[in-house]
N, C-alpha and C. Protein backbone atom coordinates (compact mmCIF):
# COMPACT_ATOMS: atom_id res chain seq x y z
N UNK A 1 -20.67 -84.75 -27.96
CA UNK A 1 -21.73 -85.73 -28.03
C UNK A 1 -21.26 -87.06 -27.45
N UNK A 2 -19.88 -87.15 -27.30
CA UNK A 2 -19.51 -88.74 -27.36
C UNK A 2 -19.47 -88.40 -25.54
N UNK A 3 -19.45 -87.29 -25.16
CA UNK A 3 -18.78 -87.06 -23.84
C UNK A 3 -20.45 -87.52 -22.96
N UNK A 4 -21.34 -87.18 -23.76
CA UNK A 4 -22.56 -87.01 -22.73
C UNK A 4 -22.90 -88.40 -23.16
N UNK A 5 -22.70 -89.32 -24.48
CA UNK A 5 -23.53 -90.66 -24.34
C UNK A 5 -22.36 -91.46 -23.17
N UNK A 6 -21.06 -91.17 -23.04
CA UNK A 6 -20.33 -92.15 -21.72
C UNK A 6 -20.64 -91.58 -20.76
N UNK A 7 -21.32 -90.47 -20.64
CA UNK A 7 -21.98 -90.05 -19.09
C UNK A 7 -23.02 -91.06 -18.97
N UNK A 8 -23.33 -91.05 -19.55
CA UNK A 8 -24.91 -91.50 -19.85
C UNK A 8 -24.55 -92.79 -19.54
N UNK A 9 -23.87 -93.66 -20.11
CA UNK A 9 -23.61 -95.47 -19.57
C UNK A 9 -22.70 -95.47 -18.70
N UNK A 10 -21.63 -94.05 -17.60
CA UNK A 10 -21.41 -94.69 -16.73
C UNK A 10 -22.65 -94.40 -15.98
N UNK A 11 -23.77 -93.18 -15.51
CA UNK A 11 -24.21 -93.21 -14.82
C UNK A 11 -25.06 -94.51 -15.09
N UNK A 12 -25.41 -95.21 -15.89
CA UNK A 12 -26.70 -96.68 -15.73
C UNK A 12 -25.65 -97.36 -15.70
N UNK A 13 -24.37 -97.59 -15.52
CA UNK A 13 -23.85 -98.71 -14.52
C UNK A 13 -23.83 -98.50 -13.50
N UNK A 14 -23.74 -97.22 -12.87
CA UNK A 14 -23.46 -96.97 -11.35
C UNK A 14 -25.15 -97.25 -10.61
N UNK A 15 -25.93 -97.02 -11.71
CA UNK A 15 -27.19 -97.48 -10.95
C UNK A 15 -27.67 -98.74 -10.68
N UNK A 16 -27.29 -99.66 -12.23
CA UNK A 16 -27.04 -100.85 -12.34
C UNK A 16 -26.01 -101.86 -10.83
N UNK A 17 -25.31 -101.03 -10.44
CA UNK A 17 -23.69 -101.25 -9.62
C UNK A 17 -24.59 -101.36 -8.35
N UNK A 18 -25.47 -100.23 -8.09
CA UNK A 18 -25.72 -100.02 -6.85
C UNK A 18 -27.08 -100.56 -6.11
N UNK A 19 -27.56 -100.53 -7.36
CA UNK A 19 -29.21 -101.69 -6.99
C UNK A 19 -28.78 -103.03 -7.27
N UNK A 20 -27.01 -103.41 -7.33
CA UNK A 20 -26.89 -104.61 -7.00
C UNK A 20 -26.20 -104.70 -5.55
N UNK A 21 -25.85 -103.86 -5.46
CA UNK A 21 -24.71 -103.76 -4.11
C UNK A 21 -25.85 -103.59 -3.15
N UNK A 22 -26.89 -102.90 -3.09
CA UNK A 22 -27.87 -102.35 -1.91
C UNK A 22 -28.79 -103.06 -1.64
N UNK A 23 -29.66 -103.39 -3.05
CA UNK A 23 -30.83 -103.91 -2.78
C UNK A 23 -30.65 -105.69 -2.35
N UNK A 24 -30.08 -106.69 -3.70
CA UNK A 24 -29.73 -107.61 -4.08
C UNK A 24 -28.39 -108.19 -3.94
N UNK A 25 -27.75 -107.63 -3.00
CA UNK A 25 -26.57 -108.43 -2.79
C UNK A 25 -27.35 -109.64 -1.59
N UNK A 26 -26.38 -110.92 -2.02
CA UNK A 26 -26.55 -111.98 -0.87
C UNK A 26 -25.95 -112.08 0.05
N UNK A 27 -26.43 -112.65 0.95
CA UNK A 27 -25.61 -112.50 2.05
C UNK A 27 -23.94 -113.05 2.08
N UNK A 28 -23.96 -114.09 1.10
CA UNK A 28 -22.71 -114.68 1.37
C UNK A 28 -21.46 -113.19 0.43
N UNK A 29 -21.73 -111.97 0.17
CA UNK A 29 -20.89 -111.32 -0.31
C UNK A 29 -20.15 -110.67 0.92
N UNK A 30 -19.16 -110.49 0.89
CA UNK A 30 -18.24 -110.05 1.84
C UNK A 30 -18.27 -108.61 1.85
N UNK A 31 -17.89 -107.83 3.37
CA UNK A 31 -17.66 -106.49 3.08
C UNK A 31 -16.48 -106.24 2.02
N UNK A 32 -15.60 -107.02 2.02
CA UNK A 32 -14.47 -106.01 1.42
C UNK A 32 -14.91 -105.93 -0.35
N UNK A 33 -15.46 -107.08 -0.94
CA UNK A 33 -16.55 -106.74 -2.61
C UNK A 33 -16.78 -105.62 -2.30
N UNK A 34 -18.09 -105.02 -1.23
CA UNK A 34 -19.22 -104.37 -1.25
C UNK A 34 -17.98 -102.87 -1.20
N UNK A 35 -17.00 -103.05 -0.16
CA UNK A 35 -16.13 -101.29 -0.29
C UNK A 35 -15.39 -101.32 -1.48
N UNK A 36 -15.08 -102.32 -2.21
CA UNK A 36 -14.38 -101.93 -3.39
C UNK A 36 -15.49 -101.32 -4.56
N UNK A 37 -16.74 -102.06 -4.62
CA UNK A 37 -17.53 -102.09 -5.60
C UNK A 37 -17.99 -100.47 -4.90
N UNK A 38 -18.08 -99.71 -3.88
CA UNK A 38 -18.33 -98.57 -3.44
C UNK A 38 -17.14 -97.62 -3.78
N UNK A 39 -15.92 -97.99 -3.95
CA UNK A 39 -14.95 -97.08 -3.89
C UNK A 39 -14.70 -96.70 -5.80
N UNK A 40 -15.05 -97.74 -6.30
CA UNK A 40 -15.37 -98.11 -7.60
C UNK A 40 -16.57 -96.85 -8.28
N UNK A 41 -17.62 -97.02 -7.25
CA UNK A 41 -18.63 -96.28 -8.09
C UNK A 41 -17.99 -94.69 -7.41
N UNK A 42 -17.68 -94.67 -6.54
CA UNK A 42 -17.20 -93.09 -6.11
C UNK A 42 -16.25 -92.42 -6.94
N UNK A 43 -15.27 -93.25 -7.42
CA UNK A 43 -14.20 -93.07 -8.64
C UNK A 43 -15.03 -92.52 -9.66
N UNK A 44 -15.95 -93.19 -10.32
CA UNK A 44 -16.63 -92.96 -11.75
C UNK A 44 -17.56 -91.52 -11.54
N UNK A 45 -17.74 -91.29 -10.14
CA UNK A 45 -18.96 -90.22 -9.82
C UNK A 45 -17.50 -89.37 -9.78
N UNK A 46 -16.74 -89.40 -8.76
CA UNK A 46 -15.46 -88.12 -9.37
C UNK A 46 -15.04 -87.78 -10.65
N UNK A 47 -15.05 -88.95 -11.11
CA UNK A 47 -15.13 -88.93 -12.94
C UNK A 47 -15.81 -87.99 -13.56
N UNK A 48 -17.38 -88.50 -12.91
CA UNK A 48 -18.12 -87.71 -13.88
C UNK A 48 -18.35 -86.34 -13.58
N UNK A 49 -18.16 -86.11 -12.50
CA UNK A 49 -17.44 -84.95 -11.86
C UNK A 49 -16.79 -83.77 -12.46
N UNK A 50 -15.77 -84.17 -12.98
CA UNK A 50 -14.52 -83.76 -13.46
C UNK A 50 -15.51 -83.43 -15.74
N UNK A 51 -15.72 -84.23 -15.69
CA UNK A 51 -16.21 -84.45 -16.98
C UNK A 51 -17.05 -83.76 -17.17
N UNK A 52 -18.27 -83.24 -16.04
CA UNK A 52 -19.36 -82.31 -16.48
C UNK A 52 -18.52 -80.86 -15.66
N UNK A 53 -17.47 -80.16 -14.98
CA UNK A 53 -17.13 -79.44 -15.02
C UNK A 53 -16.30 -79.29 -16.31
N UNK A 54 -15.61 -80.24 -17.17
CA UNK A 54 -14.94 -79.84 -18.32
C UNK A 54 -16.21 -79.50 -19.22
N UNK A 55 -17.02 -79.74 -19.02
CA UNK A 55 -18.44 -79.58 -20.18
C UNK A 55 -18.48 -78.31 -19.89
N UNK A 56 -18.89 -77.62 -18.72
CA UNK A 56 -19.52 -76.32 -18.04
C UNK A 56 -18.46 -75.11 -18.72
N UNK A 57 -17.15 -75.59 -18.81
CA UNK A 57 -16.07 -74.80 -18.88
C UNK A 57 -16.45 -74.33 -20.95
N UNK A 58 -16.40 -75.44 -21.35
CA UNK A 58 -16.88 -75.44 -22.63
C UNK A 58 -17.63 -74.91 -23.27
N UNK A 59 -19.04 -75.02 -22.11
CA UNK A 59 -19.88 -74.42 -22.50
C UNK A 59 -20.29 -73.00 -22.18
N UNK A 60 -19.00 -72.38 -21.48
CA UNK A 60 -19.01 -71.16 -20.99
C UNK A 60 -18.09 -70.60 -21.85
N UNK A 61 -17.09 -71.16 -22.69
CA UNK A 61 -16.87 -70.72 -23.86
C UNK A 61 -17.06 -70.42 -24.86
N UNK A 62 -17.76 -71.75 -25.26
CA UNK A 62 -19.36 -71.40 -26.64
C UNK A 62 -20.09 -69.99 -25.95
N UNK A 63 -20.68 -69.90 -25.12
CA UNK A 63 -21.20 -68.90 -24.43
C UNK A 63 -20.55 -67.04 -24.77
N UNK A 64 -19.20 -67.39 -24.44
CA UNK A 64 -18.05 -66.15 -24.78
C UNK A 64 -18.24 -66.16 -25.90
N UNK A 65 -18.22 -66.97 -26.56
CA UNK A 65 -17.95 -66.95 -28.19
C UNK A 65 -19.38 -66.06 -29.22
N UNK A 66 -20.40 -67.01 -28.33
CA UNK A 66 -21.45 -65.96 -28.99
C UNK A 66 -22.20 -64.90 -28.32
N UNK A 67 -21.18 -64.43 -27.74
CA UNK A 67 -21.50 -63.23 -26.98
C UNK A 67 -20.64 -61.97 -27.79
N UNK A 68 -19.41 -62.27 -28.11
CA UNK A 68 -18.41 -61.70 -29.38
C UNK A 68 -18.89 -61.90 -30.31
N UNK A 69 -20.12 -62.56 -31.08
CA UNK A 69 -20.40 -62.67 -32.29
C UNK A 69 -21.39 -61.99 -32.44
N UNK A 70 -22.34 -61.63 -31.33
CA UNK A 70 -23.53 -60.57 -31.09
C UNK A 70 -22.90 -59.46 -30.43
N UNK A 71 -21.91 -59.17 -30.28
CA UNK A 71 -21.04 -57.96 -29.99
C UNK A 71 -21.20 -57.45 -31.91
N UNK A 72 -20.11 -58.15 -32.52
CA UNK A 72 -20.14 -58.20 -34.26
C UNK A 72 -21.51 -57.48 -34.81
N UNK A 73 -22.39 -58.47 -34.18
CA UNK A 73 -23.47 -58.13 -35.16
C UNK A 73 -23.92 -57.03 -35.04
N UNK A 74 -23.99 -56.79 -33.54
CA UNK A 74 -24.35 -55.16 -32.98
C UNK A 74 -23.42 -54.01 -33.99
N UNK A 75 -22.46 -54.21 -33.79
CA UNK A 75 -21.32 -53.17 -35.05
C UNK A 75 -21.91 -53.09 -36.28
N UNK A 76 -22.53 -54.64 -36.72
CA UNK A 76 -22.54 -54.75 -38.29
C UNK A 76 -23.95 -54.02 -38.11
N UNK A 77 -25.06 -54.10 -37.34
CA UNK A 77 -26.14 -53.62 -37.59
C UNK A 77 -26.01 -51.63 -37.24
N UNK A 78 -25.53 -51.63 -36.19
CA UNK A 78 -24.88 -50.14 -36.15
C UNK A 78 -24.54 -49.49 -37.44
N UNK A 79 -23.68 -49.75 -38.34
CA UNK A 79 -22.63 -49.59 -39.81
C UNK A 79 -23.98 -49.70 -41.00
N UNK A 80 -24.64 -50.53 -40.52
CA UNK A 80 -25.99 -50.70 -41.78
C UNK A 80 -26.86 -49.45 -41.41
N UNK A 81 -27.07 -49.03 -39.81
CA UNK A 81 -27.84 -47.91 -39.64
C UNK A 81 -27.24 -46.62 -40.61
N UNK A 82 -25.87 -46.50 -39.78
CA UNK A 82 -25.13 -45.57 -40.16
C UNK A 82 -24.78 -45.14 -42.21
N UNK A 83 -24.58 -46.04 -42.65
CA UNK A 83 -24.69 -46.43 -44.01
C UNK A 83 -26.18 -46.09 -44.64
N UNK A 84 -27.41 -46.39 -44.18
CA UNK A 84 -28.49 -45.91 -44.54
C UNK A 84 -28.91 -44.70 -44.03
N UNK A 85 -28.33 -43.77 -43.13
CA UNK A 85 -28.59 -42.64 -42.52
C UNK A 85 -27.77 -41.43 -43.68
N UNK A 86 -26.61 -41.87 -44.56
CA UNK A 86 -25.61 -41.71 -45.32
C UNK A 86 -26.96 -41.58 -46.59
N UNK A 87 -27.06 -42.63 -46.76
CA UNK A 87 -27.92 -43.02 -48.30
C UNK A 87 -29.30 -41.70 -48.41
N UNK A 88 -30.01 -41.63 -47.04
CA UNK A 88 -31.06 -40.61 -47.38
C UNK A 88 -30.52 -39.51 -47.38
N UNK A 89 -29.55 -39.10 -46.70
CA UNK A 89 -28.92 -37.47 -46.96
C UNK A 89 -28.44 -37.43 -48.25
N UNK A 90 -28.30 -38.45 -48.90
CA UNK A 90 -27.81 -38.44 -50.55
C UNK A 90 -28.83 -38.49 -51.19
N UNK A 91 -30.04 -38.90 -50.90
CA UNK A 91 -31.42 -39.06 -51.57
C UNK A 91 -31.88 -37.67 -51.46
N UNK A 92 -31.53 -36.67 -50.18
CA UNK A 92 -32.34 -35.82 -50.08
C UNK A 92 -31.58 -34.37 -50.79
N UNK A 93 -30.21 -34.93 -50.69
CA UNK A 93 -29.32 -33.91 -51.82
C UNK A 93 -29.32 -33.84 -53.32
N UNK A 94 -30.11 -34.78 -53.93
CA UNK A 94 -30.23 -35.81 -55.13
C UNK A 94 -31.43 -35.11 -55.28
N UNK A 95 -32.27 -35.13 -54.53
CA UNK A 95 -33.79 -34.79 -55.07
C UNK A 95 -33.76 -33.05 -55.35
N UNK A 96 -32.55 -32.61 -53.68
CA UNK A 96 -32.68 -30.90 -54.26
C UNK A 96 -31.43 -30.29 -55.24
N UNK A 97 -30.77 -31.67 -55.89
CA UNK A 97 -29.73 -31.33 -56.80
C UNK A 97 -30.92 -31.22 -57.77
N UNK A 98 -31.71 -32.30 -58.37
CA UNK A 98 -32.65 -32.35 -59.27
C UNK A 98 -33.65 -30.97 -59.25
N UNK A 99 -34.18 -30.69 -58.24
CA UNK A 99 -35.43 -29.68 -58.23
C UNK A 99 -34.74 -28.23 -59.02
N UNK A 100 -33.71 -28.07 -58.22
CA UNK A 100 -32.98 -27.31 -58.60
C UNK A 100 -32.52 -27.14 -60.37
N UNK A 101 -32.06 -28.07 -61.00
CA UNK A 101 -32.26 -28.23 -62.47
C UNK A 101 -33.69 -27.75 -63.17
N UNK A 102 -34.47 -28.65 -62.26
CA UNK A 102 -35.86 -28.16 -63.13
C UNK A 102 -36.00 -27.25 -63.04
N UNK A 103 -36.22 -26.03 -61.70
CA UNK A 103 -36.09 -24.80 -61.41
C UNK A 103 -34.82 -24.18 -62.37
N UNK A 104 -34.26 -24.10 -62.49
CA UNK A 104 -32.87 -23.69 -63.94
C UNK A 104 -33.93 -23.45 -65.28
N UNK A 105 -34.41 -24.82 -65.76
CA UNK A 105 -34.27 -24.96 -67.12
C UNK A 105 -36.13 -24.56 -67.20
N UNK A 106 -37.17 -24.40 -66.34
CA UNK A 106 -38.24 -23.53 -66.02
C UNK A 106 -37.64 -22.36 -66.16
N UNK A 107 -37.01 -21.61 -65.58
CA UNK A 107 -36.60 -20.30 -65.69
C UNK A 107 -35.93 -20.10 -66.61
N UNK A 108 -35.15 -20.85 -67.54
CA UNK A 108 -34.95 -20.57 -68.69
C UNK A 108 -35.84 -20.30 -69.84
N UNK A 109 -36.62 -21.35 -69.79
CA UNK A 109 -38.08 -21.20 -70.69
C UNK A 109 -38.48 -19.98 -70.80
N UNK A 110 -38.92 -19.99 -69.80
CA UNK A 110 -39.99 -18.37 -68.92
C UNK A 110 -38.98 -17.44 -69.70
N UNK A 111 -37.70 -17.37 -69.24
CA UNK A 111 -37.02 -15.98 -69.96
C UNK A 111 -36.86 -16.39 -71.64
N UNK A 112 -36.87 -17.32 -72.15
CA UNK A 112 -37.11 -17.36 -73.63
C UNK A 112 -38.02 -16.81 -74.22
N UNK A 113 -39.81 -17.40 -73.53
CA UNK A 113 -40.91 -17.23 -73.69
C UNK A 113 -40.89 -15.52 -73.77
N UNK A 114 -40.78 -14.62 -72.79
CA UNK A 114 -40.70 -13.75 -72.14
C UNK A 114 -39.75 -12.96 -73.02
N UNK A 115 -38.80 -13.26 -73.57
CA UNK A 115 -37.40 -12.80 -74.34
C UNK A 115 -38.83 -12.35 -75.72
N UNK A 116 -38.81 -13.64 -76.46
CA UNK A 116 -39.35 -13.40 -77.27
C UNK A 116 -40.67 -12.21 -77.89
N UNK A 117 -41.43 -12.23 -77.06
CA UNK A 117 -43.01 -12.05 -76.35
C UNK A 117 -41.99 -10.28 -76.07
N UNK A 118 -41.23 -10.08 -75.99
CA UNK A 118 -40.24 -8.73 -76.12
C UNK A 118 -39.80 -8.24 -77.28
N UNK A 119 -39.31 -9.19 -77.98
CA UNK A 119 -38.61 -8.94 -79.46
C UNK A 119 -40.01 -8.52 -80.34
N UNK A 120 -40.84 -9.51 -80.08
CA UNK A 120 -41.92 -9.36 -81.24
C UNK A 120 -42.61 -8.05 -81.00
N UNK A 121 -42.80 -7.84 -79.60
CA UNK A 121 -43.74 -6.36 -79.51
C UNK A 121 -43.17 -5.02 -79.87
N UNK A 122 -41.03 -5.01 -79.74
CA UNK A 122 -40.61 -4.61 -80.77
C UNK A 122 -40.20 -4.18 -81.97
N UNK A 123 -40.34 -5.61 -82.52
CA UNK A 123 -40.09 -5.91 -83.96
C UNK A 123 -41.47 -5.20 -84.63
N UNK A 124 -42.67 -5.27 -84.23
CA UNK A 124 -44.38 -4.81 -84.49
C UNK A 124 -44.07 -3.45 -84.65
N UNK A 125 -43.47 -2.92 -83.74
CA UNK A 125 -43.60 -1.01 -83.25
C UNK A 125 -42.47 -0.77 -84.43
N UNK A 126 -41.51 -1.41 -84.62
CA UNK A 126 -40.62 -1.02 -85.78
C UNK A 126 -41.17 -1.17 -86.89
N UNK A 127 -41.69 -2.19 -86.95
CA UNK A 127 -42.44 -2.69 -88.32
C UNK A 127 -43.68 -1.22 -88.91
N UNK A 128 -44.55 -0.75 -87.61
CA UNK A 128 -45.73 0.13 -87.85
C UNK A 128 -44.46 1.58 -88.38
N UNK A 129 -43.40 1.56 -87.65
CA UNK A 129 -42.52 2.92 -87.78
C UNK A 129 -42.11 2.88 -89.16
N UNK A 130 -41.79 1.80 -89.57
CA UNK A 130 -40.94 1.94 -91.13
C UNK A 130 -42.43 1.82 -92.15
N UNK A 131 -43.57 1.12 -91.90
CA UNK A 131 -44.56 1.33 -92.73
C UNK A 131 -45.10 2.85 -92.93
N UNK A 132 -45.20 3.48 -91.28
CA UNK A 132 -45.67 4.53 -91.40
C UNK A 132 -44.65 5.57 -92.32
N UNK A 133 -43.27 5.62 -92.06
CA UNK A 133 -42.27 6.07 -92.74
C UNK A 133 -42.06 6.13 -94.16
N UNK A 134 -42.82 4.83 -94.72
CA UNK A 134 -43.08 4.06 -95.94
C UNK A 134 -43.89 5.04 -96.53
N UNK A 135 -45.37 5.27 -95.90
CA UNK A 135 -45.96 5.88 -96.44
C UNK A 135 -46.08 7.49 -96.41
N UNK A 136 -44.93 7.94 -95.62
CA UNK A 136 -44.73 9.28 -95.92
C UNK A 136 -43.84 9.75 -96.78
N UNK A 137 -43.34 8.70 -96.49
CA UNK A 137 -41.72 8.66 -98.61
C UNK A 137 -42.81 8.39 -99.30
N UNK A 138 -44.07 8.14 -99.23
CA UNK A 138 -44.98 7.84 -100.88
C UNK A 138 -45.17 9.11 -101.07
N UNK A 139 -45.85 10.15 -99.78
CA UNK A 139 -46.31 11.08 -99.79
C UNK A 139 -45.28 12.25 -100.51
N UNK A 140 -44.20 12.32 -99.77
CA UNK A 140 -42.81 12.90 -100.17
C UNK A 140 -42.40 13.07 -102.06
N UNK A 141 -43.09 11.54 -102.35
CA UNK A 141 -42.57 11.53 -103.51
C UNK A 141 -43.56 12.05 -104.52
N UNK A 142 -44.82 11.57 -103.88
CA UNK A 142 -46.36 12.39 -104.68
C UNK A 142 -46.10 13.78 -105.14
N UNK A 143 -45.46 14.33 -103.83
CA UNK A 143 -45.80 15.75 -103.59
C UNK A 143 -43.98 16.17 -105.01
N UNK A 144 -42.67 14.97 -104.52
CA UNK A 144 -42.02 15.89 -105.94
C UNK A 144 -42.80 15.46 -106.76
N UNK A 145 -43.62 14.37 -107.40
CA UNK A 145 -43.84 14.43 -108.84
C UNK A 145 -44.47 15.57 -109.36
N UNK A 146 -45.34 15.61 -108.40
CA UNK A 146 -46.77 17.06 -108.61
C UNK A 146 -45.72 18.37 -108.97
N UNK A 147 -44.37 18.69 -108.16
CA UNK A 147 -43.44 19.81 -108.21
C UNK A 147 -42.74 19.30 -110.03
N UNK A 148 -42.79 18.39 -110.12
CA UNK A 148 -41.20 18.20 -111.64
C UNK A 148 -42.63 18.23 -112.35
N UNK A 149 -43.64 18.27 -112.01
CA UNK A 149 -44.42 18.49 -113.49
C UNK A 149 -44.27 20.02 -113.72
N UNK A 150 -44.36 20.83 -113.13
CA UNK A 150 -43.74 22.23 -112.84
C UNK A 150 -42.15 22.25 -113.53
N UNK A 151 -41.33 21.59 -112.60
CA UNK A 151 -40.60 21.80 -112.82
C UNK A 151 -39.92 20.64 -113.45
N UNK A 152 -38.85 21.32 -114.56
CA UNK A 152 -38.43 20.04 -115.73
C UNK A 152 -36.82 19.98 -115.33
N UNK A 153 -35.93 20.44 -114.36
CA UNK A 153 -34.69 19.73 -113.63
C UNK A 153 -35.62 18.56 -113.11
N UNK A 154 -36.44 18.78 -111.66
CA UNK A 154 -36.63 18.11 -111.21
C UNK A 154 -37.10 16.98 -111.94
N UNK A 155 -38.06 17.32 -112.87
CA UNK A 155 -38.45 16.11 -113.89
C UNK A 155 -37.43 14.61 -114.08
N UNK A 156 -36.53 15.83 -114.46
CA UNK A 156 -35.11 14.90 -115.13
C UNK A 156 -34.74 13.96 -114.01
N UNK A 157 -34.47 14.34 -112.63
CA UNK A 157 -33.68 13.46 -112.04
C UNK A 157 -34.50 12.67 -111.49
N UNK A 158 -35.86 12.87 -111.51
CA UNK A 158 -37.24 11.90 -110.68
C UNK A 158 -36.74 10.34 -112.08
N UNK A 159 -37.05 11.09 -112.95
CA UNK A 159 -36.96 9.99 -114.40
C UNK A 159 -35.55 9.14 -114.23
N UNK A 160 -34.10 9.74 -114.00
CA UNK A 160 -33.06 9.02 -113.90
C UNK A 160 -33.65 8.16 -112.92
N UNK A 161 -34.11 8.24 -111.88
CA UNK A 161 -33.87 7.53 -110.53
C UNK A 161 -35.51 6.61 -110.60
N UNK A 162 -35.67 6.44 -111.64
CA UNK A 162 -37.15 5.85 -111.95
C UNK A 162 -38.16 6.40 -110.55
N UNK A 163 -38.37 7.23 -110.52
CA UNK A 163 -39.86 7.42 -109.81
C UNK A 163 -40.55 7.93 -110.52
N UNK A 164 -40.42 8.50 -112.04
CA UNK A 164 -41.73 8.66 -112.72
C UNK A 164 -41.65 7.66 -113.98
């Protein structure tokens, strides 16, 4: 900043310098003023010369500089792609780690449901077998009492074993 405001006041002296030397000089000024006061402003224009190629150089560095920093960012935004390309293959392994559970513990149900809904239509057919069984030991036993009334062994051991 300090470089471009002394650009800046030598060039308005050299203009200052030269709309006195050109326009408004009097006659009584001598050539040799007028080539010094010329060799004078040619100095400050090599000057400034020199001063806006050190700028250019500068600013072709700033230039490099954020050209490597948007190099960076390109990487960093690349790594954020890459990193979120990472994240949905984990979202999409996540969702069929999950489905998969529910599918497990559904099919567990089902074979509980199903288990059961087995046992009971078993447990029923056993149940009708030992009733029906039940009532042919009644029959069984009808038929000794009807015999030990006849007969009086049999009597005896129907009586030990309380069935009459």
């Amino acid at each position: 900043m300090q470089k471009i405001f002394k650009i800046t006041g030598i060039l308005l002296a050299l203009l200052l310098f030269s709309f006195d030397l050109f326009m408004f000089s009097p006659s009584g000024y001598c050539q040799d003023k007028r080539d010094e006061r010329y060799d004078m402003i040619m100095r400050e224009i090599s000057d400034l010369k020199k001063e806006v190629g050190e700028i250019k150089g500068e600013l072709r560095q700033i230039n490099k500089r954020f050209e490597d920093i948007d190099k960076r960012f390109e990487y960093i935004d690349k790594r954020f792609e890459d990193i979120n390309k990472r994240l949905e293959d984990l979202k999409d392994i996540m969702i069929a780690i999950f489905g998969g559970m529910v599918a497990l513990v559904a099919s567990v149900i089902a074979f509980a449901f199903w288990d059961r809904r087995t046992i009971i239509r078993k447990s029923v057919e056993e149940s009708r077998k030992v009733i029906e069984e039940g009532l042919r030991f009644r029959d069984v036993i009808n038929v000794l009492k009807d015999m030990a009334k006849e007969d009086e062994r049999l009597e005896k051991i129907m009586k030990r074993y309380g069935f009459l």
